[in-house]
PDB file of N, CA and C in Angstrom:
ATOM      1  N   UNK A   1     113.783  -0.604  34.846  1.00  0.00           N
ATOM      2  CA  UNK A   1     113.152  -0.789  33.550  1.00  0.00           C
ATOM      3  C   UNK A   1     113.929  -0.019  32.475  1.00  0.00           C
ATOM      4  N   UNK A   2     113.570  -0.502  30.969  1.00  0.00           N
ATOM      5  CA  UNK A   2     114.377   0.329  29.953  1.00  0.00           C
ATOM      6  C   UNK A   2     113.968   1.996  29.826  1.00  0.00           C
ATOM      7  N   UNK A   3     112.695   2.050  30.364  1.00  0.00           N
ATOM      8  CA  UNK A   3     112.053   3.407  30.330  1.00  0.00           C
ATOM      9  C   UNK A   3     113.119   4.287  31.545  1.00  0.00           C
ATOM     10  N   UNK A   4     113.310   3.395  32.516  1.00  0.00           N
ATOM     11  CA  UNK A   4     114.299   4.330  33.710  1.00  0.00           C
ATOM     12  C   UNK A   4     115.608   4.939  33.640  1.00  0.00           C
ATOM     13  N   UNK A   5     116.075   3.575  32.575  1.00  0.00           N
ATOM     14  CA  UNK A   5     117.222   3.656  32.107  1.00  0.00           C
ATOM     15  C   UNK A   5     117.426   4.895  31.337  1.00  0.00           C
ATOM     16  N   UNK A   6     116.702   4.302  30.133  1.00  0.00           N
ATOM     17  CA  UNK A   6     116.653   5.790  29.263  1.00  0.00           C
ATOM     18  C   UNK A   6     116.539   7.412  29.471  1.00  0.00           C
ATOM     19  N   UNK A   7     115.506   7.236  30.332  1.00  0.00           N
ATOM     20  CA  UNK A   7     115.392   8.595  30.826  1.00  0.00           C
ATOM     21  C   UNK A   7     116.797   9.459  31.934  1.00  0.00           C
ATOM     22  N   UNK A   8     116.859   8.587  32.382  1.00  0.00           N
ATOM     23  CA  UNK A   8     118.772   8.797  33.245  1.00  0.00           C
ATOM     24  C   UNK A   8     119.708   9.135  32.829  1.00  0.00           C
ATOM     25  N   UNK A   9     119.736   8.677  31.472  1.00  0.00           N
ATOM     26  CA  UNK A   9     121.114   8.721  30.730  1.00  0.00           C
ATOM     27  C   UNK A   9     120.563   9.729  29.125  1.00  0.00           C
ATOM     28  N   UNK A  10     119.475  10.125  28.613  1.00  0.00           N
ATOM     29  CA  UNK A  10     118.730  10.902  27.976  1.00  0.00           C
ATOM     30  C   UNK A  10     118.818  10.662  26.265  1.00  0.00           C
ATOM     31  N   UNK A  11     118.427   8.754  26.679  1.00  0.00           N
ATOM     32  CA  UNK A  11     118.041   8.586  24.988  1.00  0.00           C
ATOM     33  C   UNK A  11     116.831   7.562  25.120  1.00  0.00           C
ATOM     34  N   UNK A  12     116.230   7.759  24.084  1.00  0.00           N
ATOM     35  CA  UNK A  12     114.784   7.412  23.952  1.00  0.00           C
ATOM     36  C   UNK A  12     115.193   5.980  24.291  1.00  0.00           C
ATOM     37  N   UNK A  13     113.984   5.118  24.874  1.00  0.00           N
ATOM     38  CA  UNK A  13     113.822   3.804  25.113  1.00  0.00           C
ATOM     39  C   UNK A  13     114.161   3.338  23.768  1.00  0.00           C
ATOM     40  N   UNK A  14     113.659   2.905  22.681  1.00  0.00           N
ATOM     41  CA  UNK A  14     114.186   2.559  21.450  1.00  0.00           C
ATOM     42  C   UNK A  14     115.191   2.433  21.416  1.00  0.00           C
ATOM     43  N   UNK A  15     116.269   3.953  21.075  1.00  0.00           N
ATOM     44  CA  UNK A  15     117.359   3.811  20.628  1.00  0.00           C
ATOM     45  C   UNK A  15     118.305   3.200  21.794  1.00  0.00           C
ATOM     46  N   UNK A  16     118.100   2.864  23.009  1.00  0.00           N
ATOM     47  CA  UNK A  16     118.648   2.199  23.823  1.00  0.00           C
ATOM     48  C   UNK A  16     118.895   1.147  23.786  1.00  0.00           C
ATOM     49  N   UNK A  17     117.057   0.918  23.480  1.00  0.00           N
ATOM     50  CA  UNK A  17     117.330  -0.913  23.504  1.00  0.00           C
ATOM     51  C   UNK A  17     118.019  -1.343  22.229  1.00  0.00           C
ATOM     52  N   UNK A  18     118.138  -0.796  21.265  1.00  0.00           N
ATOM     53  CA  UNK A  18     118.809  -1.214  19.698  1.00  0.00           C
ATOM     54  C   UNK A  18     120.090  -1.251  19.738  1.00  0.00           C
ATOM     55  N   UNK A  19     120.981   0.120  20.547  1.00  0.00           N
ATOM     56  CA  UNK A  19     122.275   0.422  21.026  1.00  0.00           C
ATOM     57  C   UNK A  19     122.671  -1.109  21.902  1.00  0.00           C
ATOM     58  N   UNK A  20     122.272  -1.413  22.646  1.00  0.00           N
ATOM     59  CA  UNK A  20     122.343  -2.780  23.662  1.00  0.00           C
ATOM     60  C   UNK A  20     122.302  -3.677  23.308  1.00  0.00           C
ATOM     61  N   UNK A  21     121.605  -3.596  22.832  1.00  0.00           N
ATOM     62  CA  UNK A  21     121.857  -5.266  21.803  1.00  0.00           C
ATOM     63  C   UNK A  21     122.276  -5.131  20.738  1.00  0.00           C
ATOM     64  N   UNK A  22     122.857  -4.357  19.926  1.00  0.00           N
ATOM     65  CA  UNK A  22     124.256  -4.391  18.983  1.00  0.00           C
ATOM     66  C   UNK A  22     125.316  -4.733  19.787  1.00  0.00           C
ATOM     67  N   UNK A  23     125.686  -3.959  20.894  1.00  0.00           N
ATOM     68  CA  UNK A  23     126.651  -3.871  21.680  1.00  0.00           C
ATOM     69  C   UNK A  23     127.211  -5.119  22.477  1.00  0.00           C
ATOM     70  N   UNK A  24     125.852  -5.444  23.014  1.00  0.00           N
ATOM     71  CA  UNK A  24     125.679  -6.388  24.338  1.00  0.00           C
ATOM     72  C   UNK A  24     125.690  -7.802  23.089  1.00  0.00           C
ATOM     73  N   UNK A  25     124.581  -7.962  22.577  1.00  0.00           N
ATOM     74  CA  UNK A  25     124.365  -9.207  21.573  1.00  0.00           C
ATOM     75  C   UNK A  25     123.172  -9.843  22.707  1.00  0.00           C
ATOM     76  N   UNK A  26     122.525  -9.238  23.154  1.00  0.00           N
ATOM     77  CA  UNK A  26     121.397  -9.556  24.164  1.00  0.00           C
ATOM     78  C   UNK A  26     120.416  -8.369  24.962  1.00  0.00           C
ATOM     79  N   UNK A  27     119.464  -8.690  25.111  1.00  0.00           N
ATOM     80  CA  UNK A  27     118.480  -7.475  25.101  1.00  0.00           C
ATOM     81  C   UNK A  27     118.400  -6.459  26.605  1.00  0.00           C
ATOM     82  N   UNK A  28     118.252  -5.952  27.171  1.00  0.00           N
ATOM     83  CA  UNK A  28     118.598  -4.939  28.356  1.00  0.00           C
ATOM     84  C   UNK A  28     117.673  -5.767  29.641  1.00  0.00           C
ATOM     85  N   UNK A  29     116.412  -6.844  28.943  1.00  0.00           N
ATOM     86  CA  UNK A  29     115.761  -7.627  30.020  1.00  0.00           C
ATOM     87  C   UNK A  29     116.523  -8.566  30.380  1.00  0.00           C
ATOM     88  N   UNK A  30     116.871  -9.555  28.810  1.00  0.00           N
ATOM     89  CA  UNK A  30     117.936 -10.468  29.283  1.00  0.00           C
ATOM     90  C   UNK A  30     118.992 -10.461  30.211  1.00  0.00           C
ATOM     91  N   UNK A  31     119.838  -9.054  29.946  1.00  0.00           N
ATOM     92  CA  UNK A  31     120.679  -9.016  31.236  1.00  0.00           C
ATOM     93  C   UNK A  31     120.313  -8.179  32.094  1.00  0.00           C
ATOM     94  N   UNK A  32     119.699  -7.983  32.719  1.00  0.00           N
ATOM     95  CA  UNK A  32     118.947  -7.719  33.571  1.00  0.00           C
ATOM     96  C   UNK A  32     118.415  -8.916  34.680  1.00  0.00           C
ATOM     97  N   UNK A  33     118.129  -9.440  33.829  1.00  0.00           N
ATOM     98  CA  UNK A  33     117.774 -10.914  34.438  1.00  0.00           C
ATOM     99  C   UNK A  33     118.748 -11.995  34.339  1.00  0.00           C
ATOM    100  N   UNK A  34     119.906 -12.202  33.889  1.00  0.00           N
ATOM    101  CA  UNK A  34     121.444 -12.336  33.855  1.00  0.00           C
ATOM    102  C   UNK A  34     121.852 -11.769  35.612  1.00  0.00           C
ATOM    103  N   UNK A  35     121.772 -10.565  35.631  1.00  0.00           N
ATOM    104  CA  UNK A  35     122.280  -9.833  36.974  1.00  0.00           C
ATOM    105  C   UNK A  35     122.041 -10.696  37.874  1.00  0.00           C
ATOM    106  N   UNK A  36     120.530 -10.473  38.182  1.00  0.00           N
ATOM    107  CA  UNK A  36     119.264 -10.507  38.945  1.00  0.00           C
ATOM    108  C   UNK A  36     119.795 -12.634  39.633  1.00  0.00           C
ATOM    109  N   UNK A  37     120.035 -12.958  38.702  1.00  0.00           N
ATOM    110  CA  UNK A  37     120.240 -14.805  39.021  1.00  0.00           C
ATOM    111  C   UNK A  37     121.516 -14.490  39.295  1.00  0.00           C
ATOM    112  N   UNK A  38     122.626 -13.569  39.123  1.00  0.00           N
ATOM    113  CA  UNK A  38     124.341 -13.995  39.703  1.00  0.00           C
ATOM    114  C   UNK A  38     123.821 -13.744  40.976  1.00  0.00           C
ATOM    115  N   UNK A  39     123.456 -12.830  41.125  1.00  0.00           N
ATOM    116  CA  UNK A  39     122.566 -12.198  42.936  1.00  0.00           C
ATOM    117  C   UNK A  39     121.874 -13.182  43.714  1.00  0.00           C
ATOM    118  N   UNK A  40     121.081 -13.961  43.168  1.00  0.00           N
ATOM    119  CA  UNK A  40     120.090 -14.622  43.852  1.00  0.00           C
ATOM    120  C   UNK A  40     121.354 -15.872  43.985  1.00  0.00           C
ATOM    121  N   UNK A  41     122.173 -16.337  43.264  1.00  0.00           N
ATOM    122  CA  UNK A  41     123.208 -17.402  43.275  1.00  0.00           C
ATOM    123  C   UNK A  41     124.427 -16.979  44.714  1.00  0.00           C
ATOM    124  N   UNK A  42     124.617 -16.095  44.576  1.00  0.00           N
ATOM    125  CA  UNK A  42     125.502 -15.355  46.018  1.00  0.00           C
ATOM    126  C   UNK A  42     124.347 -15.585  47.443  1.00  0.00           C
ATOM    127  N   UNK A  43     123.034 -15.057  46.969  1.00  0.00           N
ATOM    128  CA  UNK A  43     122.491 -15.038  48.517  1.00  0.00           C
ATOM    129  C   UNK A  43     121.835 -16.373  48.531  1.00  0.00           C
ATOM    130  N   UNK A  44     121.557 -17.249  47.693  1.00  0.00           N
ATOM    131  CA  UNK A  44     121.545 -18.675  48.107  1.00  0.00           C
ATOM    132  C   UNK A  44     122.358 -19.667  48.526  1.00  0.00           C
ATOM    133  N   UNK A  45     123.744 -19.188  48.488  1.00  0.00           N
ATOM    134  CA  UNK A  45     124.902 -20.050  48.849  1.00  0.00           C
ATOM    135  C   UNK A  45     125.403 -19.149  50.284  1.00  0.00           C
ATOM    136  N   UNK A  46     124.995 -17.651  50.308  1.00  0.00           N
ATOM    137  CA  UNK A  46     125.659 -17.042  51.563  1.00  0.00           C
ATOM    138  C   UNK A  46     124.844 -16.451  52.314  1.00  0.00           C
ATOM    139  N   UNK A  47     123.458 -16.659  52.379  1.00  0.00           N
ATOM    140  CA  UNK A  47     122.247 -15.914  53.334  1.00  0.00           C
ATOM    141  C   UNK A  47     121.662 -17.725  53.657  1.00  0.00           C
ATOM    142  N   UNK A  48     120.738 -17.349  54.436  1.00  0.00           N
ATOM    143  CA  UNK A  48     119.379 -18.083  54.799  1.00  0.00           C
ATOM    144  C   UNK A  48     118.182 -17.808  54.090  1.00  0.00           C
ATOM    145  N   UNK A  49     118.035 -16.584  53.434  1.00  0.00           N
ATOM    146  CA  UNK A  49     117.040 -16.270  52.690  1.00  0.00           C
ATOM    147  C   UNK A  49     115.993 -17.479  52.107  1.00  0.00           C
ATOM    148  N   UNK A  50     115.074 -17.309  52.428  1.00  0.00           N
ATOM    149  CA  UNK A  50     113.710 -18.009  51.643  1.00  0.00           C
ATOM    150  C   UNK A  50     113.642 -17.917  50.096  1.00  0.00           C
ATOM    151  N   UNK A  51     113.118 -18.678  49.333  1.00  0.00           N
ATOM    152  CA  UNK A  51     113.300 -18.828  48.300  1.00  0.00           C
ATOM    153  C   UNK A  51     112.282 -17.344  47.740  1.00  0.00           C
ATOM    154  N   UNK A  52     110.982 -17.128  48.485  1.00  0.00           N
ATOM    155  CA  UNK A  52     110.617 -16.256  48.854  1.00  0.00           C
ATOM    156  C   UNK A  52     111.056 -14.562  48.866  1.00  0.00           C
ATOM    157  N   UNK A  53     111.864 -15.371  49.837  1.00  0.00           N
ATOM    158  CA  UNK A  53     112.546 -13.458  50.560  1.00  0.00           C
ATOM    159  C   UNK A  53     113.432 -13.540  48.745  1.00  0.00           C
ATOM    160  N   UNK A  54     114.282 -14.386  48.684  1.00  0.00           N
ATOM    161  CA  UNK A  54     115.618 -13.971  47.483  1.00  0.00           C
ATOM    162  C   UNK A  54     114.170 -13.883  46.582  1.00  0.00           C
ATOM    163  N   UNK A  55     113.405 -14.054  45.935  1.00  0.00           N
ATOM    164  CA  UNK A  55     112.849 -13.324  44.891  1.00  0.00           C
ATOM    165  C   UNK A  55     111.831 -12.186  45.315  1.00  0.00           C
ATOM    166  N   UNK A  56     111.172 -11.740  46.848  1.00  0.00           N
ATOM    167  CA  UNK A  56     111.586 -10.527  46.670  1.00  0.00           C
ATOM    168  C   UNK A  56     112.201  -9.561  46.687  1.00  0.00           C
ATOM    169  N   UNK A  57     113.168  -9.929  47.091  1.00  0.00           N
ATOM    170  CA  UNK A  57     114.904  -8.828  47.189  1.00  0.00           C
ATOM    171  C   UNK A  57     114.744  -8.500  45.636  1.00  0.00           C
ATOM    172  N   UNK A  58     114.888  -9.557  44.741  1.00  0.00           N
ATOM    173  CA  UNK A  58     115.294  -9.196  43.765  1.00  0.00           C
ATOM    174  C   UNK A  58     114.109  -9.009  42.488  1.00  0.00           C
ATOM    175  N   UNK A  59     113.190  -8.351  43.380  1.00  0.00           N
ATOM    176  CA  UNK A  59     111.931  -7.920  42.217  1.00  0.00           C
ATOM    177  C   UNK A  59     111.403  -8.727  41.156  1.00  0.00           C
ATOM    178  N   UNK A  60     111.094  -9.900  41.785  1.00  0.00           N
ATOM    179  CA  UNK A  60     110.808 -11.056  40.521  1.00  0.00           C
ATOM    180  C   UNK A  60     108.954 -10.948  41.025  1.00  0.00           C
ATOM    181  N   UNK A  61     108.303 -11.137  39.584  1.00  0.00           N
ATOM    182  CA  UNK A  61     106.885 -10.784  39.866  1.00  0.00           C
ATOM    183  C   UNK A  61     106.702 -11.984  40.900  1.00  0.00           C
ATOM    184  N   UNK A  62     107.156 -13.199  41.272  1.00  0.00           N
ATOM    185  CA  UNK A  62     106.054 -13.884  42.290  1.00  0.00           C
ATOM    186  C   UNK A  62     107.665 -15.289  42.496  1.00  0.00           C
ATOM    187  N   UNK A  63     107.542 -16.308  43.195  1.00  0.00           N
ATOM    188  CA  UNK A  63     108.272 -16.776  43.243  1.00  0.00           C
ATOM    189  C   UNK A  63     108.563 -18.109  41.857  1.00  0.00           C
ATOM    190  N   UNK A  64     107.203 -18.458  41.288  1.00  0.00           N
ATOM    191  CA  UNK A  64     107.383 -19.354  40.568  1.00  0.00           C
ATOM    192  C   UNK A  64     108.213 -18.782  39.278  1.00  0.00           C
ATOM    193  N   UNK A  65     108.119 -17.512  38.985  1.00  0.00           N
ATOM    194  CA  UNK A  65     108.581 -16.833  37.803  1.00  0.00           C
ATOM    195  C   UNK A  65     110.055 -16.683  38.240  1.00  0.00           C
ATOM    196  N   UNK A  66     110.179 -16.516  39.483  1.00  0.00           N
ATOM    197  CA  UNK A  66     111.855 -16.513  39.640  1.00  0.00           C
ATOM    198  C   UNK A  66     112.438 -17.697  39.228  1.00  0.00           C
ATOM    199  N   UNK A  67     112.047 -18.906  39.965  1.00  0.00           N
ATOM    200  CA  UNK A  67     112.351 -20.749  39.818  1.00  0.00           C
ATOM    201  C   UNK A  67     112.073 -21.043  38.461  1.00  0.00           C
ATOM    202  N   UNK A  68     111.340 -20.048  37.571  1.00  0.00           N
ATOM    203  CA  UNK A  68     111.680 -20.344  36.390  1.00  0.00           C
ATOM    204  C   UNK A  68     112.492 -20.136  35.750  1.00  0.00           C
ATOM    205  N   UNK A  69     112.531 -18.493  35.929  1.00  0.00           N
ATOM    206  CA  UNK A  69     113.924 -17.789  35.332  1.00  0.00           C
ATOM    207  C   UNK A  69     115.196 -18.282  35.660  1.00  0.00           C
ATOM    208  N   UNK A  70     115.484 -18.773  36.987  1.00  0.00           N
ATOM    209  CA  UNK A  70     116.546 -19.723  37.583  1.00  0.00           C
ATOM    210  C   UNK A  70     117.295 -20.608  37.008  1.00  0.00           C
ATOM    211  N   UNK A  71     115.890 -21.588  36.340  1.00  0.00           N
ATOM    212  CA  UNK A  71     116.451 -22.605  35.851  1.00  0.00           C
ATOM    213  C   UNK A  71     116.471 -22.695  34.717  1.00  0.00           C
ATOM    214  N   UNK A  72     116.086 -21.712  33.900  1.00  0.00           N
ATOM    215  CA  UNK A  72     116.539 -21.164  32.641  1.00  0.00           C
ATOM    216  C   UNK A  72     117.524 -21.120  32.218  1.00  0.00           C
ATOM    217  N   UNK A  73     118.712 -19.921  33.198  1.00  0.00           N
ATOM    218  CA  UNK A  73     119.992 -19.722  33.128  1.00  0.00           C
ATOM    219  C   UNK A  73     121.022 -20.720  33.710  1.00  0.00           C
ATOM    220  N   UNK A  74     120.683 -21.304  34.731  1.00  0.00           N
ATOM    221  CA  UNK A  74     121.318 -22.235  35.661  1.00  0.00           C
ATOM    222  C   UNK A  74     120.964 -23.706  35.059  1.00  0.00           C
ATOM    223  N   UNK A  75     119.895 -23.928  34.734  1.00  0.00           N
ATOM    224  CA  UNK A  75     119.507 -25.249  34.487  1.00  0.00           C
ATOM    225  C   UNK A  75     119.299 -26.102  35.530  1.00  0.00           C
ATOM    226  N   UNK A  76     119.248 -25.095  36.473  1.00  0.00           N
ATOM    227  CA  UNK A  76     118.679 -26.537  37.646  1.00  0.00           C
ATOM    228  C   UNK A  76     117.661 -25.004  38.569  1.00  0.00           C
ATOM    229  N   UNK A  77     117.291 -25.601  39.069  1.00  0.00           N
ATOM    230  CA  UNK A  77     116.375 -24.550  40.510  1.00  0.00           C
ATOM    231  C   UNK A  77     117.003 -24.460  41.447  1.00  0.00           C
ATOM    232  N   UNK A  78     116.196 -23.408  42.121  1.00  0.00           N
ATOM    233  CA  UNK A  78     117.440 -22.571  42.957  1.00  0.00           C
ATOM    234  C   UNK A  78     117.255 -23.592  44.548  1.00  0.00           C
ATOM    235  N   UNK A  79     116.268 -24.475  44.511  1.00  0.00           N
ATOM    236  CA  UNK A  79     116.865 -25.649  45.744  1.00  0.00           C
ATOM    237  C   UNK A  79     117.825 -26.245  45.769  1.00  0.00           C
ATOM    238  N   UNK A  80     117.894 -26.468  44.110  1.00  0.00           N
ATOM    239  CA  UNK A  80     118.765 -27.687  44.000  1.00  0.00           C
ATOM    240  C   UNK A  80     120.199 -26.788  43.988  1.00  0.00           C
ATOM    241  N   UNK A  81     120.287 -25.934  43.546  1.00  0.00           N
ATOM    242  CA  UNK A  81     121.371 -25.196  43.491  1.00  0.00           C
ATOM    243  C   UNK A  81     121.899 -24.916  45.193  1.00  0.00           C
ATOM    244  N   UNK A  82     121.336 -24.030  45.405  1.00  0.00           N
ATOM    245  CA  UNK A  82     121.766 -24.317  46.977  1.00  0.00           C
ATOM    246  C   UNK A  82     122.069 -25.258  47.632  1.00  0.00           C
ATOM    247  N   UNK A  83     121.450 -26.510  47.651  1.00  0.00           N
ATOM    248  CA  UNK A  83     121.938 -27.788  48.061  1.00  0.00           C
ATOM    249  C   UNK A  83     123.148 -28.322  47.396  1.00  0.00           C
ATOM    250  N   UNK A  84     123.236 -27.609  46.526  1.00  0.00           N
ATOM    251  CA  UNK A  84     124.621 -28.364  45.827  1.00  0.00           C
ATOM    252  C   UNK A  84     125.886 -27.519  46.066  1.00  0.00           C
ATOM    253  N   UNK A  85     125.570 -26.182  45.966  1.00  0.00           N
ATOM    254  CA  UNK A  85     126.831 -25.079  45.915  1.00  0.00           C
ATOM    255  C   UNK A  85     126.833 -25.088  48.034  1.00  0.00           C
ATOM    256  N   UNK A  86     125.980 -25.120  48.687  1.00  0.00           N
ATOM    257  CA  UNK A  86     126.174 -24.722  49.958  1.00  0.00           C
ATOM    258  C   UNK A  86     127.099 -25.497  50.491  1.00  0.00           C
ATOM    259  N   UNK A  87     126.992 -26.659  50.413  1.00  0.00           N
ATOM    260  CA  UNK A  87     127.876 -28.102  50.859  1.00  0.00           C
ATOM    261  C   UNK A  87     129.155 -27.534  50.527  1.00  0.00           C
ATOM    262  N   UNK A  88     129.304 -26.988  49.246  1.00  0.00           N
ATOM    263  CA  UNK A  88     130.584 -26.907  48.791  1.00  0.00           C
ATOM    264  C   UNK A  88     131.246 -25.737  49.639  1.00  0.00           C
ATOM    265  N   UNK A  89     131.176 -24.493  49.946  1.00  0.00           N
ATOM    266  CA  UNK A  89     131.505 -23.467  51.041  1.00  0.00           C
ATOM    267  C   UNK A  89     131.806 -23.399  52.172  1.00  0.00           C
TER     268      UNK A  89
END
């Protein structure tokens, strides 16, 4: 979280998140959740993982919120993604 962050590195949540997105040009959740889908894209093309297990590995509140976030960034869901990138490997 930005609160964890902040406190680690010893500047207020605020001035973090303002610093980050000047910097970044996107907010510390956004990439965060940027990360979170390159990850779930590696262990869907190179695990067996459940659609399940990969969103709770990767701390997503429930699975539909992951398959959303998924196909947000990806534009497709993470079935279809796997079915498409696995073939290819």
């Amino acid at each position: 979280t930005v609160k964890k962050v902040s406190s680690k590195i010893g500047l207020s949540s605020d001035y973090l998140t303002r610093l980050f997105k000047k910097e970044m040009n996107l907010t510390i959740s956004e990439f965060i959740t940027q990360e979170k889908i390159e990850e779930a894209k590696r262990l869907l093309i190179g695990s067996n993982h459940t659609l399940l297990e990969i969103s709770n590995l990767l701390h997503f509140s429930d699975q539909s919120y992951f398959t959303k976030s998924f196909k947000k960034v990806t534009g497709m869901t993470p079935k279809v993604y796997r079915n498409r990138y696995k073939l290819l490997s």
